[in-house]
Protein backbone atom coordinates (compact mmCIF):
# COMPACT_ATOMS: atom_id res chain seq x y z
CA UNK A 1 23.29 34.31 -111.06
CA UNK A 2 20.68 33.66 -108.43
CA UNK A 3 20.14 36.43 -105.45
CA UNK A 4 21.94 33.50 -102.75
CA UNK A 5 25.09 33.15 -105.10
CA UNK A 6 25.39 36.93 -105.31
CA UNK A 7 25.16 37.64 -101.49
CA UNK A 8 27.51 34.58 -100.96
CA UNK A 9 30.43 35.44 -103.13
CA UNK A 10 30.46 39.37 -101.98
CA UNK A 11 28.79 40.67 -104.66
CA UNK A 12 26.19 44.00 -104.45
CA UNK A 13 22.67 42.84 -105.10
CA UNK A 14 20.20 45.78 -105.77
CA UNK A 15 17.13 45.11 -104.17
CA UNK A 16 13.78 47.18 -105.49
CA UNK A 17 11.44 47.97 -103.24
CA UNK A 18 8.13 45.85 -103.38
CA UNK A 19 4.98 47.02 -101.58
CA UNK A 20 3.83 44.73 -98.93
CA UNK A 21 1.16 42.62 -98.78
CA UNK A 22 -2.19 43.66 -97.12
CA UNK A 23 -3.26 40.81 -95.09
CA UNK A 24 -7.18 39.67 -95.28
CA UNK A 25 -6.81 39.74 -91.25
CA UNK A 26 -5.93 43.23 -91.42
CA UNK A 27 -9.24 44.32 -93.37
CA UNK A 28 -10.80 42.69 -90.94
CA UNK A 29 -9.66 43.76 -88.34
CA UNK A 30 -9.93 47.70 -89.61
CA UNK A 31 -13.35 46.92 -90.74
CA UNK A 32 -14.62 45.89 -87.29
CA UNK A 33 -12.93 48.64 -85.77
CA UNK A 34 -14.60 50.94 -87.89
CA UNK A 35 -17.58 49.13 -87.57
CA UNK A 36 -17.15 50.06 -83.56
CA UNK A 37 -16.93 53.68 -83.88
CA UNK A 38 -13.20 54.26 -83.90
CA UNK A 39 -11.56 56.50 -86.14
CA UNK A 40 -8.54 54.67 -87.49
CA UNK A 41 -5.53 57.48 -88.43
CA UNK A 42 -3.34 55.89 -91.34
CA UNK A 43 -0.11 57.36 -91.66
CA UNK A 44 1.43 56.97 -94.70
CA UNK A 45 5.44 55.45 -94.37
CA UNK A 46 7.75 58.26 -95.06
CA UNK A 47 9.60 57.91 -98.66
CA UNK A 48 13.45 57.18 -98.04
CA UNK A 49 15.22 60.43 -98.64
CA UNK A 50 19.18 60.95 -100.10
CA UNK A 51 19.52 57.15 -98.84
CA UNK A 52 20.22 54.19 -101.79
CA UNK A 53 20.71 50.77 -100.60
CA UNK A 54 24.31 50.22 -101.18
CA UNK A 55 24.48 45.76 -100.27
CA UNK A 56 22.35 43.35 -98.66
CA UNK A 57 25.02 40.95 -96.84
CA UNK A 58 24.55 37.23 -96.12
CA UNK A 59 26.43 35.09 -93.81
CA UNK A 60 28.93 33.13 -95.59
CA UNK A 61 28.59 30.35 -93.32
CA UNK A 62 24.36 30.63 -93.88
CA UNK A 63 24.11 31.80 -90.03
CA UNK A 64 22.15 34.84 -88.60
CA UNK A 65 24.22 37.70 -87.89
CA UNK A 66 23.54 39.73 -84.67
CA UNK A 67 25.48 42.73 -84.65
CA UNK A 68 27.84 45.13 -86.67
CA UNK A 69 30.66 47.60 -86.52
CA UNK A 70 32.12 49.74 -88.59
CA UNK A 71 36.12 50.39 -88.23
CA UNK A 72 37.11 53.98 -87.27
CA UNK A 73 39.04 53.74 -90.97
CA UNK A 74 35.41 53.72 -92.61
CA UNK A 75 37.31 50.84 -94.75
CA UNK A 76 35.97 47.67 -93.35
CA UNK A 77 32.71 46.50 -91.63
CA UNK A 78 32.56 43.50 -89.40
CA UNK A 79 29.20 41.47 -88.93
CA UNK A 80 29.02 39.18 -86.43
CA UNK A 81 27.04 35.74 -86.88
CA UNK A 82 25.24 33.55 -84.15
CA UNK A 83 27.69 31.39 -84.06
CA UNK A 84 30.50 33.63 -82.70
CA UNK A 85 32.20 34.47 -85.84
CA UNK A 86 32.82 37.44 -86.91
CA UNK A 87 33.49 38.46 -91.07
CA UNK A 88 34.74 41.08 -92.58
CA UNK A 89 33.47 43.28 -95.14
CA UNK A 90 35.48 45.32 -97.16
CA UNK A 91 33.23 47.85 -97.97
CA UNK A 92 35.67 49.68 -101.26
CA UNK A 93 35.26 46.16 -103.13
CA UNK A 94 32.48 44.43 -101.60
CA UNK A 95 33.63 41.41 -100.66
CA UNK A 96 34.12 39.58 -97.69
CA UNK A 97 37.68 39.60 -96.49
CA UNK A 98 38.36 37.33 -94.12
CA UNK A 99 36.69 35.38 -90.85
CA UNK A 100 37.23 35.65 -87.20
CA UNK A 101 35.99 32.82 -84.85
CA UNK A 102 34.81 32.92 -81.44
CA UNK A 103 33.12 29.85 -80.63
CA UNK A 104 33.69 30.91 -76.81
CA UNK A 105 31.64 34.44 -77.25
CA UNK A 106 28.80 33.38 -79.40
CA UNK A 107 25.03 33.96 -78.74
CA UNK A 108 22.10 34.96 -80.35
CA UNK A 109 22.62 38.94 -79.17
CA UNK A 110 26.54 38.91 -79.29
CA UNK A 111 28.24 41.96 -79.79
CA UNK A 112 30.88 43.01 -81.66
CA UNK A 113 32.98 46.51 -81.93
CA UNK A 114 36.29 48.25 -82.77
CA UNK A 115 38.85 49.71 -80.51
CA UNK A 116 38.98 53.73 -80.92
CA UNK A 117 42.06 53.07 -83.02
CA UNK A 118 40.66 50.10 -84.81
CA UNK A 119 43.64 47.64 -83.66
CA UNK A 120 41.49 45.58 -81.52
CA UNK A 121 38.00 44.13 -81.88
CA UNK A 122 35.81 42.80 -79.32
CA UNK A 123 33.13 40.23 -79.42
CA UNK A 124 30.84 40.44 -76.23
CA UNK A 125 28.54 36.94 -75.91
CA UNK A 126 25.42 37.62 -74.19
CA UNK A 127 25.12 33.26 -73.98
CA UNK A 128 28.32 32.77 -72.64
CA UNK A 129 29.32 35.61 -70.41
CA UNK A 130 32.60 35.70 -72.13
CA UNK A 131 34.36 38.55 -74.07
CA UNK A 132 36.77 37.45 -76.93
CA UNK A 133 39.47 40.19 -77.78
CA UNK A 134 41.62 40.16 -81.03
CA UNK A 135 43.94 41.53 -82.04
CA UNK A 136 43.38 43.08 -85.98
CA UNK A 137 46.69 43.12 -87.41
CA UNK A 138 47.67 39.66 -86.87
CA UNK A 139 44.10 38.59 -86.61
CA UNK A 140 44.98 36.67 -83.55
CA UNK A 141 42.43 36.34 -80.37
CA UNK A 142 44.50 37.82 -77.46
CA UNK A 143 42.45 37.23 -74.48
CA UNK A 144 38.92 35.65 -73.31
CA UNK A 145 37.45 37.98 -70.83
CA UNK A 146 35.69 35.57 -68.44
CA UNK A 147 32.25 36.95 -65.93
CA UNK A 148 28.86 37.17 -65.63
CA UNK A 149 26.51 37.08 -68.87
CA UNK A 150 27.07 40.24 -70.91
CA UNK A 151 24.51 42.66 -72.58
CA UNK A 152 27.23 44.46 -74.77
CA UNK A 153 30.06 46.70 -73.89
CA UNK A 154 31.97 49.89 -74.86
CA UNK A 155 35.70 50.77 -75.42
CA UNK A 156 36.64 53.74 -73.64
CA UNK A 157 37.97 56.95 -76.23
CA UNK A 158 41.86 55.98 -75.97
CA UNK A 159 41.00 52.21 -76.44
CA UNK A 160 42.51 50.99 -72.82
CA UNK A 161 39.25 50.16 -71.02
CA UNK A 162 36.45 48.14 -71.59
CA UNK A 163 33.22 48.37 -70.01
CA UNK A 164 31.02 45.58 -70.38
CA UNK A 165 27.00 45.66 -69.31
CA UNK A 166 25.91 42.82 -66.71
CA UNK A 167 23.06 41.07 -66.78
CA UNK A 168 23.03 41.43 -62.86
CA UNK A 169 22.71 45.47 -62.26
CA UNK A 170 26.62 45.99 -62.47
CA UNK A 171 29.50 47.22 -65.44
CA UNK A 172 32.45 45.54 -65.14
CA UNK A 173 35.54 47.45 -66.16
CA UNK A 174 38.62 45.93 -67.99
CA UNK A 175 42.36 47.06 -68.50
CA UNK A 176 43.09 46.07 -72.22
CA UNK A 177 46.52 45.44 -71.81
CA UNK A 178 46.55 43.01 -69.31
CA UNK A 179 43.46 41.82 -69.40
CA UNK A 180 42.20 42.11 -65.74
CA UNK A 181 38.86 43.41 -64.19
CA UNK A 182 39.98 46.15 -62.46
CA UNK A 183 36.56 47.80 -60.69
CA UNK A 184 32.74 46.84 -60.84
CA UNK A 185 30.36 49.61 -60.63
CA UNK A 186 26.90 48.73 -59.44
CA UNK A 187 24.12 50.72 -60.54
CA UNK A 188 22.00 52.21 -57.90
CA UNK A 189 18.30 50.66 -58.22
CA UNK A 190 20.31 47.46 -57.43
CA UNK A 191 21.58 48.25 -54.85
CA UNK A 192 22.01 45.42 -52.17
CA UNK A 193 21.55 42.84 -54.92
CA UNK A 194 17.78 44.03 -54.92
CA UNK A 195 16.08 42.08 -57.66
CA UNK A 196 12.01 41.24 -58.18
CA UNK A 197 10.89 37.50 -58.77
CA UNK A 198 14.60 36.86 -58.11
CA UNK A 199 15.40 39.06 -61.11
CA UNK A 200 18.42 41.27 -60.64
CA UNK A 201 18.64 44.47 -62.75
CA UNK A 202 19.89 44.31 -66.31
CA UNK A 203 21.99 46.98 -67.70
CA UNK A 204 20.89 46.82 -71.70
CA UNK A 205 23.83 49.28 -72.72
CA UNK A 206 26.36 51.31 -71.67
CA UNK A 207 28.78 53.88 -73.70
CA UNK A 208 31.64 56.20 -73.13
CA UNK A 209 31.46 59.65 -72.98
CA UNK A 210 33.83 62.40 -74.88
CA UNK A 211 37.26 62.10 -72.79
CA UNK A 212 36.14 58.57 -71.34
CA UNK A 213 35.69 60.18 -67.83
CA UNK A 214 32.44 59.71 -67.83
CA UNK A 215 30.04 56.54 -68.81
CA UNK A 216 26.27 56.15 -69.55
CA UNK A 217 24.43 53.09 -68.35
CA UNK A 218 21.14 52.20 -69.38
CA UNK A 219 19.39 50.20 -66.58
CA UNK A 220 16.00 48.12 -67.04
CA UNK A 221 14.37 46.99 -63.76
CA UNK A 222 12.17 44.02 -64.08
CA UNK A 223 9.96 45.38 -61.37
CA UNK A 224 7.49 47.64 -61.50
CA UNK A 225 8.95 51.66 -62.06
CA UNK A 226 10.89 53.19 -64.86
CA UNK A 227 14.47 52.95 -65.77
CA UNK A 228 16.86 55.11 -65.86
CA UNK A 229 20.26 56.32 -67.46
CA UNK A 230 22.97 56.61 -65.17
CA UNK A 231 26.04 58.70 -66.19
CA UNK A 232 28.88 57.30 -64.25
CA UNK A 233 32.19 59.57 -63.20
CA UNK A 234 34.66 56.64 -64.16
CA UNK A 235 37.42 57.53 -61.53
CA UNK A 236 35.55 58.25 -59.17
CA UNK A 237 33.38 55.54 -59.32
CA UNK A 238 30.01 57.14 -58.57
CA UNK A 239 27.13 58.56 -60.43
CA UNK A 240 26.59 61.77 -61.23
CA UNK A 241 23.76 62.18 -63.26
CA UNK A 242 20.31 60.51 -63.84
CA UNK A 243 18.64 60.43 -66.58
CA UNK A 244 14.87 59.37 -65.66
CA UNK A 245 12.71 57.55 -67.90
CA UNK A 246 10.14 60.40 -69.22
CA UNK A 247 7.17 58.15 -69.57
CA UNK A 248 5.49 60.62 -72.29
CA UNK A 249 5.95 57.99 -74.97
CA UNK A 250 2.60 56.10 -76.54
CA UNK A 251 3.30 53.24 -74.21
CA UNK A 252 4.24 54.90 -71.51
CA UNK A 253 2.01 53.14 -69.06
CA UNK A 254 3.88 49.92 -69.89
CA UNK A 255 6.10 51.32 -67.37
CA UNK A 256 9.15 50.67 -70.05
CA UNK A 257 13.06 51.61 -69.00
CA UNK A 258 15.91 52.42 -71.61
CA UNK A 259 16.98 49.71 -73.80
CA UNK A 260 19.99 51.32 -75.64
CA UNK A 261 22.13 54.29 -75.56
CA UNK A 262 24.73 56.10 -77.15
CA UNK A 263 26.63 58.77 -76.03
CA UNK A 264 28.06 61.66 -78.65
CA UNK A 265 31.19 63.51 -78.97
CA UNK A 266 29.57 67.07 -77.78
CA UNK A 267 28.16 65.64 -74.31
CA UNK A 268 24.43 64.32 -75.98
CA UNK A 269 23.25 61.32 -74.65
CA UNK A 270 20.44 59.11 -76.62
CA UNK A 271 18.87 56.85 -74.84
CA UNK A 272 16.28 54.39 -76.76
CA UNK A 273 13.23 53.18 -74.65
CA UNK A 274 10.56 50.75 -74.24
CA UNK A 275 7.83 53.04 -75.28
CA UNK A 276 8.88 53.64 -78.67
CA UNK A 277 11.18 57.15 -78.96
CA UNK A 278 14.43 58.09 -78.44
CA UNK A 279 14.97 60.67 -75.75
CA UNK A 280 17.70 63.22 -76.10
CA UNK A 281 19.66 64.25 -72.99
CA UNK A 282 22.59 67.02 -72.25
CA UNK A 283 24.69 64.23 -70.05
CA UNK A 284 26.93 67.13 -68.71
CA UNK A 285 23.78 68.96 -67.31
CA UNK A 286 20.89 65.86 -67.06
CA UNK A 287 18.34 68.09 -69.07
CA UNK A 288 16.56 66.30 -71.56
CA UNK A 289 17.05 68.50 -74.70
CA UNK A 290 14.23 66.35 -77.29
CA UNK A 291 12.54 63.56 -78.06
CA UNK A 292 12.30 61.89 -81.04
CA UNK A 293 9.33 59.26 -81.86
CA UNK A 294 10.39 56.58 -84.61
CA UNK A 295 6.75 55.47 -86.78
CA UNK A 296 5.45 51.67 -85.64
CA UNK A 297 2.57 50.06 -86.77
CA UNK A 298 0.15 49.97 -83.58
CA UNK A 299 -1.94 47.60 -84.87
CA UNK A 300 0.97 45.19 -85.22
CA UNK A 301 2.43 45.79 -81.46
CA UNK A 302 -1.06 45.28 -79.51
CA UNK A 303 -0.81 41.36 -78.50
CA UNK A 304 -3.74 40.92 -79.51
CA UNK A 305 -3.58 41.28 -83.21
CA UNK A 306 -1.75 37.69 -83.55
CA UNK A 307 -3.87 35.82 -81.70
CA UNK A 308 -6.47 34.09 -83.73
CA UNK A 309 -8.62 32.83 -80.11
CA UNK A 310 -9.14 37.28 -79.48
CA UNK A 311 -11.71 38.77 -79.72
CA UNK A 312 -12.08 41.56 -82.06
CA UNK A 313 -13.43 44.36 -79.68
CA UNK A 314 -10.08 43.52 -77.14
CA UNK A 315 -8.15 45.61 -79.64
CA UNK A 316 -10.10 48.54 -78.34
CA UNK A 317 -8.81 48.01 -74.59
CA UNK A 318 -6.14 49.78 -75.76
CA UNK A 319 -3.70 47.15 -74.36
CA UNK A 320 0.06 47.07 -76.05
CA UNK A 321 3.36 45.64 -75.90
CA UNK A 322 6.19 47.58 -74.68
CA UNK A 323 8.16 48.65 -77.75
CA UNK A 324 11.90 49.20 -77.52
CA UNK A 325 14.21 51.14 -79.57
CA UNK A 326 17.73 50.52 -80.51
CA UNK A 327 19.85 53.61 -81.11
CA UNK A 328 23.39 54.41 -82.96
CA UNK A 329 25.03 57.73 -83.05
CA UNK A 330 27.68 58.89 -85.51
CA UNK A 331 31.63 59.54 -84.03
CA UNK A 332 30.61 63.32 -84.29
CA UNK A 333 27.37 63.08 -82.70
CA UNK A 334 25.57 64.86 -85.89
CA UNK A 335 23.87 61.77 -87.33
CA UNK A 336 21.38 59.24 -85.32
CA UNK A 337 19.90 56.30 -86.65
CA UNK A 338 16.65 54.42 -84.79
CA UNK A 339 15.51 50.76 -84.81
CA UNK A 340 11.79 50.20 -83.57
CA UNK A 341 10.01 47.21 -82.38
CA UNK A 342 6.99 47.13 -85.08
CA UNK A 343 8.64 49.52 -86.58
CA UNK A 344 8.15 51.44 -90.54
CA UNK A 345 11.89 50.86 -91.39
CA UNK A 346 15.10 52.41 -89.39
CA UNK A 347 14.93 56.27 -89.39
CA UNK A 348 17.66 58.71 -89.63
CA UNK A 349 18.03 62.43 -88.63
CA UNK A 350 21.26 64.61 -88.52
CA UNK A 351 21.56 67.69 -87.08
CA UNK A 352 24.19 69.47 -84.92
CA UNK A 353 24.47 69.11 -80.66
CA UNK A 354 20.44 66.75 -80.92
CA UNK A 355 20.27 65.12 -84.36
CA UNK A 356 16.67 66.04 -85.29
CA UNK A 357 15.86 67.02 -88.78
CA UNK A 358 14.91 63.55 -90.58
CA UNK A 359 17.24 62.60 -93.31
CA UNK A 360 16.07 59.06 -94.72
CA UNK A 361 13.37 56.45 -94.08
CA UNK A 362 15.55 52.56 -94.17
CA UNK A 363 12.22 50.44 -95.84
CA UNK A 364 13.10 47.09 -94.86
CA UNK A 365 13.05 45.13 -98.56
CA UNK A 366 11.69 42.38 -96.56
CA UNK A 367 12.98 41.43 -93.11
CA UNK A 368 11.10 40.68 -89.66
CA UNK A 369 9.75 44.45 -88.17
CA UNK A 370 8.56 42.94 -85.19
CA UNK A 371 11.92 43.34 -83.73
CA UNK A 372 13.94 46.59 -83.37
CA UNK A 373 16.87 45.73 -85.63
CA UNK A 374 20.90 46.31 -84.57
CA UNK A 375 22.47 49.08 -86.06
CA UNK A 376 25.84 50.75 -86.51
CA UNK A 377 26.42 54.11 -88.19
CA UNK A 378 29.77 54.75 -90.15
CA UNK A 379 32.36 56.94 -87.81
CA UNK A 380 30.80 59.96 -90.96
CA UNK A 381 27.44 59.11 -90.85
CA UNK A 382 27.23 58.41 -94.31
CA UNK A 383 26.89 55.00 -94.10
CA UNK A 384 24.29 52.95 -91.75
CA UNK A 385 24.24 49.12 -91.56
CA UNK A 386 20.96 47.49 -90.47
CA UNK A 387 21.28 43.78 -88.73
CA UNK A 388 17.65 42.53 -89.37
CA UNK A 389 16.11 39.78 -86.99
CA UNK A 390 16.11 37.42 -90.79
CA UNK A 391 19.26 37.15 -91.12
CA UNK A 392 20.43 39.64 -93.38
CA UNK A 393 22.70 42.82 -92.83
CA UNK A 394 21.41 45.90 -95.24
CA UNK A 395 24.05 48.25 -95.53
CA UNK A 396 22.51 51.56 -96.50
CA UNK A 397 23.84 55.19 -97.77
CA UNK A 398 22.21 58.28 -96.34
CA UNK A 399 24.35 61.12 -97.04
């Protein structure tokens, strides 16, 4: 049976690993560099460690997914498609189970999640604005959440809020059970409805904190400055922590602001930035505690290295693109996975209070690294599900 009959009908393909292919360009590239006088460090990718590739996953309906979630159960894991549907994976027999559509919530970096207790599941459509709730038992959709465009959302701990991310500086909050906005919260380097070029603020991600009292927000300005994390006191409605960008990254003068974050069961905040590594914060106390710096190819990320009309000695300007990070934390907070733009496959540490003792090294078996990919981490952290930009979800084992 071919490889696209086995992915379509559920069943686990094993993929081997296959070395990539060194590109002429490359040598030449290295070779004038050399030629210049710069010392070129080659660091060799890190072999996976205790991780085996459990199932590569394809779309049943031949669309590209954007997003995962594993259900608090560990049983099932939904993958959502471009096209606003979402399918289930039962992960015991590895086969698809069944098909939710959302034709009002889909876009290209939709989101989908579980409730806390796994009876509701949200799709969040950047393209739309919308957010399309169901309800998992009688696999019914119960509500369309109707605003301004959405970069992803959170379910508070005890599953009766939703916070969703704006694309205009601001979190919208939602009561679950009647399905009303009941408070916006507007983060505070937009304030006034300050935007540059006429563009407001985007927050990229926000996530509940232990006891949902407290939410992180990860805000990007378009203008010129760093982003920050804000922690939010919920009912109170105002911020009580900051978390600044640190700017210590390797592209730290791209001026980059946090692109992701997840917030763990013992207080730990991770934020992923724009210049490639995940900062580490105590949310309680807004002390950063670590920093962790995922491996990227830099000759890949410098804008130049695509462009056939460059010249060779521009690579030496030392000019790059901003490289974001997408981050996932385990229910306990002990495991952390990290998506990189150019990125050397997903890595994963563990570790109690800051994850930080690598565990595994996710080699791509043959996706598009120039984007950091979407990931979700099993409520153990034993399993960790990898939405690549080409199409495919990898679902991985790491412990």
């Amino acid at each position: 049976m071919s490889e696209q009959s086995l992915e379509q009908f559920g069943g686990v393909l094993a993929v081997p690993r296959k070395p990539r292919p060194i590109m002429i360009v490359t040598a030449v590239l290295a070779a004038a560099l050399v030629a210049a006088g710069v010392v070129i460090l080659v660091t060799r990718p890190h072999p996976a460690r205790a991780a085996n590739l459990v199932a590569t996953l394809s779309d049943p309906g031949g669309r590209r997914a954007t997003s995962a979630a594993f259900s608090p159960d560990n049983q099932t894991l939904a993958v959502l498609d471009s096209d606003g549907t979402t399918h289930l994976w039962d992960i015991a027999t590895g086969r698809w189970a069944g098909s939710l559509a959302s034709p009002q919530c889909k876009g290209s970096d939709a989101q989908v999640l579980y409730s806390p207790n796994g009876a509701m599941l949200a799709v969040a459509g950047s393209a739309t604005g919308h957010t399309c709730l169901w309800d998992i038992t009688t696999k019914q959709q119960v509500a369309v959440l109707t605003g301004p465009g959405s970069n992803g959302a959170a379910f508070s701990p005890n599953g009766a809020t939703l916070a969703i991310a704006g694309s205009s500086g601001q979190i919208y909050l939602w009561d679950i059970a009647t399905a009303r906005q009941f408070a916006t919260l507007t983060d505070p380097s937009d304030t006034a409805g300050t935007s540059f070029a006429g563009i407001s603020n985007d927050v990229l991600g926000v996530a509940f904190g232990p006891g949902g009292t407290t939410l992180a927000a990860a805000d990007n300005p378009p203008s010129v400055g760093y982003g920050s994390t804000y922690i939010w006191d919920v009912p109170a409605r105002r911020v009580i922590a900051t978390l600044g960008n640190l700017a210590s990254g390797p592209y730290s003068s791209q001026t980059p602001g946090p692109e992701s974050v997840a917030f763990g069961q013992d207080g730990t905040v991770a934020v992923g930035d724009g210049d490639a590594q995940v900062e580490l914060w105590d949310g309680a106390a807004g002390k950063v505690i670590g920093t962790l710096t995922p491996r990227i190819n830099v000759l890949e990320s410098n804008p130049l290295y695509n462009n056939p009309q460059a010249d060779v000695s521009g690579l030496l300007e030392g000019s790059q693109n901003s490289v974001g990070v997408t981050v996932a934390l385990s229910q306990d907070g002990s495991v952390l996975a990290a998506g990189v733009d150019y990125g050397d496959g997903v890595q994963v540490w563990s570790g109690a209070g800051a994850p930080t003792h690598q565990i595994a090294s996710l080699t791509d078996p043959g996706g598009n690294n120039s984007q950091a990919p979407q990931l979700a981490l099993s409520p153990d952290g034993s399993l960790v599900a990898v939405v690549d930009h080409n199409g495919r979800t990898y679902l991985w084992r790491v412990r």
